[in-house]
N, C-alpha and C. Protein backbone atom coordinates (compact mmCIF):
# COMPACT_ATOMS: atom_id res chain seq x y z
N UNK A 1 -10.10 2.11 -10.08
CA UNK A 1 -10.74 3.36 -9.77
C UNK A 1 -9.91 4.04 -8.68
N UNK A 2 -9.63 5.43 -8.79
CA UNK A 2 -8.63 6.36 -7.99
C UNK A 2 -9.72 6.93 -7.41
N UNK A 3 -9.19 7.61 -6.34
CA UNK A 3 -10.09 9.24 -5.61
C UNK A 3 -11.12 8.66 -5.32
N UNK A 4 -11.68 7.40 -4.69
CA UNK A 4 -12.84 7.45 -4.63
C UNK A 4 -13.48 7.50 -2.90
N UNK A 5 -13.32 8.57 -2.53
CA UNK A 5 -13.15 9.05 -1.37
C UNK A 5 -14.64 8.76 -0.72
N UNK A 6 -15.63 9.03 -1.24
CA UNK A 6 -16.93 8.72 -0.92
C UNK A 6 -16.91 7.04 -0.58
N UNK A 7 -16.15 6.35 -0.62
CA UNK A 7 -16.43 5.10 -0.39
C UNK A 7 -16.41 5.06 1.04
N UNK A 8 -15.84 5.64 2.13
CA UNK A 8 -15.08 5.73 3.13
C UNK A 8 -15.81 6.17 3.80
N UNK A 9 -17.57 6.83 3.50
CA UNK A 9 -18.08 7.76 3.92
C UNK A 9 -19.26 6.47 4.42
N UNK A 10 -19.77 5.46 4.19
CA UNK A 10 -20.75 4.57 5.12
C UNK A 10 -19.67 3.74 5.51
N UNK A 11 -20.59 3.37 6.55
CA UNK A 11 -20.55 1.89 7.83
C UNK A 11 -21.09 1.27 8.14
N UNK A 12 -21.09 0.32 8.81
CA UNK A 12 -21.55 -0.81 8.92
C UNK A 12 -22.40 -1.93 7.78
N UNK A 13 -23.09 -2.07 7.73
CA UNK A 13 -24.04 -2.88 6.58
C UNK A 13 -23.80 -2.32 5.50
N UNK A 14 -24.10 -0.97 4.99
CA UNK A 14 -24.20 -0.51 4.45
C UNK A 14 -22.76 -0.61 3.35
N UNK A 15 -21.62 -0.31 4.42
CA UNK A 15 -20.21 -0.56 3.98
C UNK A 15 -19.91 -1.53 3.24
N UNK A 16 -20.64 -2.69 3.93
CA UNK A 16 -20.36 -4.54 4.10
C UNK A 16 -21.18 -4.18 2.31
N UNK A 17 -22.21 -4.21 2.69
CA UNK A 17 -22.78 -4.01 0.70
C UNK A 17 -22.20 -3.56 -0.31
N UNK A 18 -21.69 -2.60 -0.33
CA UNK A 18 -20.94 -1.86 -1.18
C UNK A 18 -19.67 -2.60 -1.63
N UNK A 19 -18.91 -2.92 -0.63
CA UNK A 19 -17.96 -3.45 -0.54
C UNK A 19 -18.18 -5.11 -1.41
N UNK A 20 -19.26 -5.58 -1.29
CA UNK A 20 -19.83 -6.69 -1.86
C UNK A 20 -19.83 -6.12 -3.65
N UNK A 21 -20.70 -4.99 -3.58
CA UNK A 21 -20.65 -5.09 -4.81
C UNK A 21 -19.97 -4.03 -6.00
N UNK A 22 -18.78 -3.74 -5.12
CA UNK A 22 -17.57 -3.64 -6.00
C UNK A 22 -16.59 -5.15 -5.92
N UNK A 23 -16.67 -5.76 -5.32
CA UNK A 23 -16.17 -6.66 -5.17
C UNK A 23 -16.50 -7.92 -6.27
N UNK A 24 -17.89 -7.95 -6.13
CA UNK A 24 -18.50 -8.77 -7.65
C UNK A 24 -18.37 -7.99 -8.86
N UNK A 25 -18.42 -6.89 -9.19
CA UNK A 25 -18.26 -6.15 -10.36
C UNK A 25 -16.35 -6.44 -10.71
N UNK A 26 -15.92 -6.47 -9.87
CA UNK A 26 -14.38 -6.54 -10.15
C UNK A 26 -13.55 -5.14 -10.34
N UNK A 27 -14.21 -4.36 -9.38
CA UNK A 27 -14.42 -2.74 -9.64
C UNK A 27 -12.84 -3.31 -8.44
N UNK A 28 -11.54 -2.37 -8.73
CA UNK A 28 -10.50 -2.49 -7.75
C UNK A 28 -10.21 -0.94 -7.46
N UNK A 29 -9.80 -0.60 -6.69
CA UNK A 29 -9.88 0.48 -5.92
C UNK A 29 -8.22 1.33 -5.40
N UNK A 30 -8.00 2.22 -5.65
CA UNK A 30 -6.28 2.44 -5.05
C UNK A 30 -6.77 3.70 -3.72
N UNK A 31 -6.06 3.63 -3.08
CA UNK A 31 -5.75 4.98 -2.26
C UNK A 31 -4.37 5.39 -2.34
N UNK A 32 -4.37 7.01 -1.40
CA UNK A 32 -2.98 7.56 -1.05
C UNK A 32 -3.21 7.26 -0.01
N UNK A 33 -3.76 7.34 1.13
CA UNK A 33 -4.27 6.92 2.44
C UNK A 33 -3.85 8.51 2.71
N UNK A 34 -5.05 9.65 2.45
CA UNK A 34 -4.62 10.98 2.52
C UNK A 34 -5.24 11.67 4.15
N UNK A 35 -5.97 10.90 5.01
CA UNK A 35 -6.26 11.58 6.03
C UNK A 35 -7.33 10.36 6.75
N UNK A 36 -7.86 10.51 8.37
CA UNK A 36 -8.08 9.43 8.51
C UNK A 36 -10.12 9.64 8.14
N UNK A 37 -10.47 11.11 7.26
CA UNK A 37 -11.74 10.84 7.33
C UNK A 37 -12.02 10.35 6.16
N UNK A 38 -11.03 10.53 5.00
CA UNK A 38 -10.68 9.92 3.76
C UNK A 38 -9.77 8.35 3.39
N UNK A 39 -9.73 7.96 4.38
CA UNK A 39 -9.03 6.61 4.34
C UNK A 39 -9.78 6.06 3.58
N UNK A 40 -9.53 4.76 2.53
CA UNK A 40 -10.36 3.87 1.92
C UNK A 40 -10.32 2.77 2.83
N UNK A 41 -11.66 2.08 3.36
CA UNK A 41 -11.52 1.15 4.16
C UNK A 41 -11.34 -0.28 3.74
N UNK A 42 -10.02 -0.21 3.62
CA UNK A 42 -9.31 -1.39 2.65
C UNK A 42 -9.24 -2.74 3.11
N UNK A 43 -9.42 -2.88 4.63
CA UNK A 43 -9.70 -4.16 5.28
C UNK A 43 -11.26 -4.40 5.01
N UNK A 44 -12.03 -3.92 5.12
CA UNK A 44 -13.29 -4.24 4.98
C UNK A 44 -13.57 -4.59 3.13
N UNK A 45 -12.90 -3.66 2.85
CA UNK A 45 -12.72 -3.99 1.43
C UNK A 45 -12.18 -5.52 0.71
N UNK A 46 -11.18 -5.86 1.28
CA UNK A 46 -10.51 -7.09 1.18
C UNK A 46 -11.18 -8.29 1.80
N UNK A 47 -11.57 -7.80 2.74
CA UNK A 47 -12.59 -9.22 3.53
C UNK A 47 -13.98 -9.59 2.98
N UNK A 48 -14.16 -8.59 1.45
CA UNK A 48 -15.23 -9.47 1.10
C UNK A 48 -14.44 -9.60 -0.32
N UNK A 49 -13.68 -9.72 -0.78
CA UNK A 49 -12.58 -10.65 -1.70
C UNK A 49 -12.52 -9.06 -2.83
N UNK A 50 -12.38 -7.78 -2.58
CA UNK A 50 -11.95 -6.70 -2.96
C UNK A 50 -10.56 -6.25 -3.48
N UNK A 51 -10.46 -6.09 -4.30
CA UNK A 51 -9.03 -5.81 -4.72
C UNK A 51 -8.79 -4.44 -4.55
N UNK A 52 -7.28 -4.27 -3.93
CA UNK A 52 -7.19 -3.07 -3.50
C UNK A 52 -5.62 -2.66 -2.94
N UNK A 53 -5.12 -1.46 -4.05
CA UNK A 53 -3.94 -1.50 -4.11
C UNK A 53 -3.38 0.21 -3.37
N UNK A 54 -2.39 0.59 -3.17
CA UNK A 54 -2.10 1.23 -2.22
C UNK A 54 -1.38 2.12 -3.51
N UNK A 55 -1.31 3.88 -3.43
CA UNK A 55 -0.37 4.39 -4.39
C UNK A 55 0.26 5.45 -3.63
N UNK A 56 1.44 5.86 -4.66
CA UNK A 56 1.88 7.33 -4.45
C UNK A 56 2.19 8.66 -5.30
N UNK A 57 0.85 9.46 -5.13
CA UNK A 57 0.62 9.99 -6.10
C UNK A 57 1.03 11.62 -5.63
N UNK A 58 1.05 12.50 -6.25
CA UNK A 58 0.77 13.71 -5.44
C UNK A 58 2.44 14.00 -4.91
N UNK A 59 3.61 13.76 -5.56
CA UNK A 59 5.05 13.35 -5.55
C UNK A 59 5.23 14.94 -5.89
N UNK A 60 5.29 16.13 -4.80
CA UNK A 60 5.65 17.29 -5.39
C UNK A 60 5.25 18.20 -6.00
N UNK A 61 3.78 18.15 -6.04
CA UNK A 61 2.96 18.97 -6.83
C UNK A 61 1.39 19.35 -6.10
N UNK A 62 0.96 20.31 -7.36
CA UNK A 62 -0.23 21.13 -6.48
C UNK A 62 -1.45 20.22 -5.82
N UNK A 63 -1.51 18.46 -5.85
CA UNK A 63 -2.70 18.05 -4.83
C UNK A 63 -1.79 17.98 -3.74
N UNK A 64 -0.27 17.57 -3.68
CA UNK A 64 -0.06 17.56 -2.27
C UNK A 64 1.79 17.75 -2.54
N UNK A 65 2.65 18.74 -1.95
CA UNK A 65 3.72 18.82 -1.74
C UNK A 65 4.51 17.75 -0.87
N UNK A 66 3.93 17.21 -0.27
CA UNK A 66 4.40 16.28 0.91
C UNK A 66 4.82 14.86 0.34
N UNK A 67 4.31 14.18 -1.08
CA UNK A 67 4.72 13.03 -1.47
C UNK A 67 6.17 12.63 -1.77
N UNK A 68 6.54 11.49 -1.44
CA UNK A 68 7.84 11.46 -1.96
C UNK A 68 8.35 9.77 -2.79
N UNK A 69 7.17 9.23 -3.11
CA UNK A 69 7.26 8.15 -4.04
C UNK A 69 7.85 6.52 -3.36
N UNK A 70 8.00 6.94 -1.84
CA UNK A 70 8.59 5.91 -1.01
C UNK A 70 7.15 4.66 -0.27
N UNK A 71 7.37 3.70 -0.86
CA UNK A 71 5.89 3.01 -1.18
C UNK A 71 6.16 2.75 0.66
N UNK A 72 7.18 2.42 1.20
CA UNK A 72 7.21 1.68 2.12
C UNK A 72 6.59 2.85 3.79
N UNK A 73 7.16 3.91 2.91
CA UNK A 73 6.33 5.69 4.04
C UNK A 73 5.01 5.26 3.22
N UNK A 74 4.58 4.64 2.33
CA UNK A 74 3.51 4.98 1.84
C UNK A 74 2.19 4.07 3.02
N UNK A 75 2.89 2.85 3.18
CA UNK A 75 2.34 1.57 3.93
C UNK A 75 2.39 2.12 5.14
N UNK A 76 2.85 3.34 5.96
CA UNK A 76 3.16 3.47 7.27
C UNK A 76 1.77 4.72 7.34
N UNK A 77 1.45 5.29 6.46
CA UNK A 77 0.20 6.04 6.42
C UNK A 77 -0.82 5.84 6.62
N UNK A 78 -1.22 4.42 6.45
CA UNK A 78 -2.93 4.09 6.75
C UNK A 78 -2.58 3.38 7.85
N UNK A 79 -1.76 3.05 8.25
CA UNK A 79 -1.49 2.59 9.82
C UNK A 79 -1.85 3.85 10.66
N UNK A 80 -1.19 5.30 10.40
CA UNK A 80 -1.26 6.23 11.32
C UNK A 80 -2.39 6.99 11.34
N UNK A 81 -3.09 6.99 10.39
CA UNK A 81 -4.62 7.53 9.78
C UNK A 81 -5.58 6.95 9.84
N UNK A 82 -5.41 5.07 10.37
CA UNK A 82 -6.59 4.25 10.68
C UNK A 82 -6.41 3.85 12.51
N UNK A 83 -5.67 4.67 12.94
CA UNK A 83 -5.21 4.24 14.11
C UNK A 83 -4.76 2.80 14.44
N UNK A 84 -3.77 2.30 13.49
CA UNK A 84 -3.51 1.13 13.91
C UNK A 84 -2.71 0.60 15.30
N UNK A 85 -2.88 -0.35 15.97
CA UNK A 85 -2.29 -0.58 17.20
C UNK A 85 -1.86 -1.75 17.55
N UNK A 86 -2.11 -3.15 16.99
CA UNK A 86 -1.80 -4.41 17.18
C UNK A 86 -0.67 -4.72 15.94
N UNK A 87 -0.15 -5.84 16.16
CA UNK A 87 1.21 -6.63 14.89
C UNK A 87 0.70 -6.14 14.17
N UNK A 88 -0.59 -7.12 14.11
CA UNK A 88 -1.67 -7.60 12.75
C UNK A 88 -2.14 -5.88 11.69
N UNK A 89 -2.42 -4.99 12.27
CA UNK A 89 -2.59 -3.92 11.63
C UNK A 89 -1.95 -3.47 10.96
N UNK A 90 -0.56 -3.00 10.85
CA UNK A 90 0.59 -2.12 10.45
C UNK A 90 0.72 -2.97 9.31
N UNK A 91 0.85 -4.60 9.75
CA UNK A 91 1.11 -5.77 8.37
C UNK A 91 0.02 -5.27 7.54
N UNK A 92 -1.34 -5.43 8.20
CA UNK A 92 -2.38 -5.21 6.66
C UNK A 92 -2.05 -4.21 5.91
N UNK A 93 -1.38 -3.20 6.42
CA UNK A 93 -1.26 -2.18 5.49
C UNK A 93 0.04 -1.96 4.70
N UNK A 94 0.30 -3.43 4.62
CA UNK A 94 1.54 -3.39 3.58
C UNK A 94 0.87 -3.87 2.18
N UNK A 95 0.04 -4.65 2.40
CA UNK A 95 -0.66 -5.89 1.77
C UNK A 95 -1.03 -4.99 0.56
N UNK A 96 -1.55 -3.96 0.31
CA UNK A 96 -2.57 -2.99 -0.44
C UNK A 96 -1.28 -2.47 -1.37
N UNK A 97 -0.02 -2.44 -0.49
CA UNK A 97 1.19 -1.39 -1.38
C UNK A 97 1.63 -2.72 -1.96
N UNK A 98 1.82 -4.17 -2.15
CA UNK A 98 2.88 -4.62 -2.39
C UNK A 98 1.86 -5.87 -3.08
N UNK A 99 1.23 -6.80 -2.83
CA UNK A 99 0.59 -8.16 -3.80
C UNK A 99 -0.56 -7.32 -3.70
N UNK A 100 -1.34 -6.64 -3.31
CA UNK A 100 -2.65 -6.09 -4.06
C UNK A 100 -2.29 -4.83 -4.58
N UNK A 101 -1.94 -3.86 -4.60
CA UNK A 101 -1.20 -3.44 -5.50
C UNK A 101 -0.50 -3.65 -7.29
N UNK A 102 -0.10 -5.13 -6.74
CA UNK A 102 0.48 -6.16 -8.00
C UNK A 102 -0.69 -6.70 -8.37
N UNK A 103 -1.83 -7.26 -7.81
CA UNK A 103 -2.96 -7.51 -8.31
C UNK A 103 -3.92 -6.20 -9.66
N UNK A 104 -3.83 -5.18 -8.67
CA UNK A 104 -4.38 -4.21 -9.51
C UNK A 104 -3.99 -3.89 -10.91
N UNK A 105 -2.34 -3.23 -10.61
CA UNK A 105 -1.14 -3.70 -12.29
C UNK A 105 -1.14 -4.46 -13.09
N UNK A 106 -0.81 -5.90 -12.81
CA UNK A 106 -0.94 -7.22 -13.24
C UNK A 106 0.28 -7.37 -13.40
N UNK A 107 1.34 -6.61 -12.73
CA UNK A 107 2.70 -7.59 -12.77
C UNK A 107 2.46 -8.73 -11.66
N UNK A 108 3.75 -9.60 -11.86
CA UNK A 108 3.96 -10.83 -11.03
C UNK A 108 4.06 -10.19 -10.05
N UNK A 109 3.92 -10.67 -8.05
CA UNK A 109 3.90 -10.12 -7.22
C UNK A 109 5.89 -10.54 -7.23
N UNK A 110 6.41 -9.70 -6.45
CA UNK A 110 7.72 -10.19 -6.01
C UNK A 110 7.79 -10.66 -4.64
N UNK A 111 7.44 -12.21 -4.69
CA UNK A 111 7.87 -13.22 -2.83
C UNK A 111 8.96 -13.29 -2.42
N UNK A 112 10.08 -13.17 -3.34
CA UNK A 112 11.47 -13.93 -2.91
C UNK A 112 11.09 -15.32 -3.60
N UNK A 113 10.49 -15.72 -4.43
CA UNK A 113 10.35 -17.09 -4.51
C UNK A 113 10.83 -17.40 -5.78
N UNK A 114 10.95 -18.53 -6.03
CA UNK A 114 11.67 -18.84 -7.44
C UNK A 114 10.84 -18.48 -8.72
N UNK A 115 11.76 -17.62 -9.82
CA UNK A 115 10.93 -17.22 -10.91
C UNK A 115 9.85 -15.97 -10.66
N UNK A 116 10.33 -15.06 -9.56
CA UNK A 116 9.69 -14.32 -8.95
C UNK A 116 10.58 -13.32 -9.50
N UNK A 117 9.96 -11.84 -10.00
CA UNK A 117 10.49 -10.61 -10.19
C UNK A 117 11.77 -10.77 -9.10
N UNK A 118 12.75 -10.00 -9.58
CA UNK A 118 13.85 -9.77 -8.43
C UNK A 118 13.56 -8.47 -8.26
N UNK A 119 12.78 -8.52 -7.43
CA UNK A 119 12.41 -6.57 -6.84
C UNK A 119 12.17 -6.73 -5.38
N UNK A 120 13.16 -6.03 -4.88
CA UNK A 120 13.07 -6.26 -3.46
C UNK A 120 14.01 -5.23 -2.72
N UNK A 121 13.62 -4.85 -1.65
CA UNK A 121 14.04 -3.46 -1.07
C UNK A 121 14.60 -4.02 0.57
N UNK A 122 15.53 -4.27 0.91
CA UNK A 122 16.28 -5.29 1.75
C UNK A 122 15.67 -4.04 2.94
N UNK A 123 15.33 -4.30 4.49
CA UNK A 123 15.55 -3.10 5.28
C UNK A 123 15.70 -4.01 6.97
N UNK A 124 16.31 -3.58 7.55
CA UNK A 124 17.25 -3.81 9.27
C UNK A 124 15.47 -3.68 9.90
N UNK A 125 14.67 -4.95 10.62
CA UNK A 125 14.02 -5.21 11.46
C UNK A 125 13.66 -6.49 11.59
N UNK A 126 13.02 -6.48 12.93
CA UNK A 126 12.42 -7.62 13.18
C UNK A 126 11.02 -8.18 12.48
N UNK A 127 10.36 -7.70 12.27
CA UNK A 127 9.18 -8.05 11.77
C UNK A 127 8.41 -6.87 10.98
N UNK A 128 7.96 -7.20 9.84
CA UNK A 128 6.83 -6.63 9.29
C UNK A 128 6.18 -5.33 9.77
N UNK A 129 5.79 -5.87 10.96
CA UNK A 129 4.99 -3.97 11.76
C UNK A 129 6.06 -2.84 12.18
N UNK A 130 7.05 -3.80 12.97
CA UNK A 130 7.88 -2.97 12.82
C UNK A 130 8.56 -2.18 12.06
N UNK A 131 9.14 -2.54 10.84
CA UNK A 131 9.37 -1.97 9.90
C UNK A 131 8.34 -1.21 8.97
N UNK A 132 6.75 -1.05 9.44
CA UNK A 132 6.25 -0.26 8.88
C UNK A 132 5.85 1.00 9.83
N UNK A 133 5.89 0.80 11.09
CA UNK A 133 6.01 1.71 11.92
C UNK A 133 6.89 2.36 11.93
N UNK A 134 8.19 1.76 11.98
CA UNK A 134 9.50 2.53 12.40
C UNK A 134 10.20 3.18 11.26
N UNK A 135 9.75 2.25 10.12
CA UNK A 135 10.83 3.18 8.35
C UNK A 135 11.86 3.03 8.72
N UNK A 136 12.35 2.30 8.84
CA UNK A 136 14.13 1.86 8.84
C UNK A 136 14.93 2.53 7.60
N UNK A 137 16.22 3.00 7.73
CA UNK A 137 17.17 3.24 5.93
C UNK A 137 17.01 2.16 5.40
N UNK A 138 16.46 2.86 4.44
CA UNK A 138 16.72 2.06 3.21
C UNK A 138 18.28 2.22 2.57
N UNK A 139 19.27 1.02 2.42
CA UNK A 139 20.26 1.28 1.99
C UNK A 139 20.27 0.92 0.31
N UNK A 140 19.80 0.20 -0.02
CA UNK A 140 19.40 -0.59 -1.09
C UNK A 140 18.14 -0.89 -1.68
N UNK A 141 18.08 -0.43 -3.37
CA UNK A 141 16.59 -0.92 -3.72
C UNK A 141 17.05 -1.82 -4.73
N UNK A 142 16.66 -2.53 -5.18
CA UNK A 142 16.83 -3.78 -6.41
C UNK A 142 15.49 -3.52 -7.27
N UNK A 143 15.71 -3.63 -9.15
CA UNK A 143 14.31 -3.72 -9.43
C UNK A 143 15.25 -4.67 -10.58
N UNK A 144 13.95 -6.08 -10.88
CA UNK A 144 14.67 -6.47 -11.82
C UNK A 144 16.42 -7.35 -11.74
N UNK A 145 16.20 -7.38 -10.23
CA UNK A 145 17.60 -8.39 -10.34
C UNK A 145 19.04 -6.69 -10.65
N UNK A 146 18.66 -5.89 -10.48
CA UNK A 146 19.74 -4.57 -10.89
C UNK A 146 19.50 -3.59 -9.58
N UNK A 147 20.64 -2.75 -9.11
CA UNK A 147 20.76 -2.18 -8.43
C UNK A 147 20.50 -0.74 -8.59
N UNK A 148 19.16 -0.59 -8.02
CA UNK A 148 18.43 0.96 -8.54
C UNK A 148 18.97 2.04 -8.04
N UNK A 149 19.36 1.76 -6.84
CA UNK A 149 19.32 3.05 -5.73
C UNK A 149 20.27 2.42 -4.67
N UNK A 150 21.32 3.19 -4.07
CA UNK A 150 22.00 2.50 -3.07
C UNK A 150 22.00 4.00 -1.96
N UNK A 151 21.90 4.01 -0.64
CA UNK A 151 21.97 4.82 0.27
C UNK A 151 21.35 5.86 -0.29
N UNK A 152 19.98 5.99 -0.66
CA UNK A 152 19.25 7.29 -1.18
C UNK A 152 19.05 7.55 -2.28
N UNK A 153 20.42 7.18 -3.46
CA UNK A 153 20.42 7.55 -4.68
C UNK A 153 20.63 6.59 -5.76
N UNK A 154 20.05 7.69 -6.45
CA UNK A 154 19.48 6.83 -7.67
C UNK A 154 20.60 5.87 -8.28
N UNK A 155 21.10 4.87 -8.52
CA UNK A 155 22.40 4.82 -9.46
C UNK A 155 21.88 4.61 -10.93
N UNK A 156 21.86 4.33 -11.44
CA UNK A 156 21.06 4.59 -12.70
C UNK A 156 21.45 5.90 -13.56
């Protein structure tokens, strides 16, 4: 389920319920993470075993000019729109773009691990938050074990 912006709109108990029972229905949920009164509250979502994947939609056109299909700007959005401030935050909000995300699809997630998609987007930091805070160049994207994109562009 897309757009479902009303989810975002209770709290507390009320949230915790809902969240329960999309969660038993197997109802999974995407956002753009488009503003912080429209955020989908995707941690609360996930902490009662919620599936919930992160998108980028709205790439240039009349819901929003501003998209640009970069999942990893995509993960740095509900950090800045949920006010994130600790490690632990910036990381959760990778989680939604990248294995729940892959949950929602049903491709294999890509770990680096053996027999694992070769899809992987190499980028210069120290850790996880950082690199979703900061957006480092991307010099390189890989999909598939093949070289998609090198310094911006497409090769393909």
């Amino acid at each position: 389920m897309s757009r479902a912006f009303c989810v975002s709109e209770p709290a507390g108990a009320a949230l915790d319920g809902l969240a329960e029972l999309l969660a038993g229905a197997g109802i999974g949920l995407t956002t753009v993470a488009p503003s912080a009164h429209q955020a989908l509250p995707f941690r609360v979502l996930a902490a009662h075993g919620g599936r919930v994947g992160l998108g980028s939609d709205g790439v240039r056109d009349s819901w929003s000019p501003f998209g640009n299909a970069d999942m990893l700007h995509r993960t740095h959005l509900p950090g800045w729109t949920t006010d994130a401030r600790t490690d632990g935050e910036p990381a959760e909000c990778f989680a939604p773009a990248s294995a729940g995300h892959g949950e929602l699809l049903g491709p294999a997630v890509a770990d680096l691990s053996p027999g694992s998609p070769a899809d992987f987007l190499p980028v210069e930091g120290e850790c996880l938050p950082q690199v979703a805070v900061d957006l480092p160049r991307r010099d390189l994207a890989v999909r598939a074990g093949r070289v998609v994109a090198r310094d911006g562009r497409c090769t393909g």
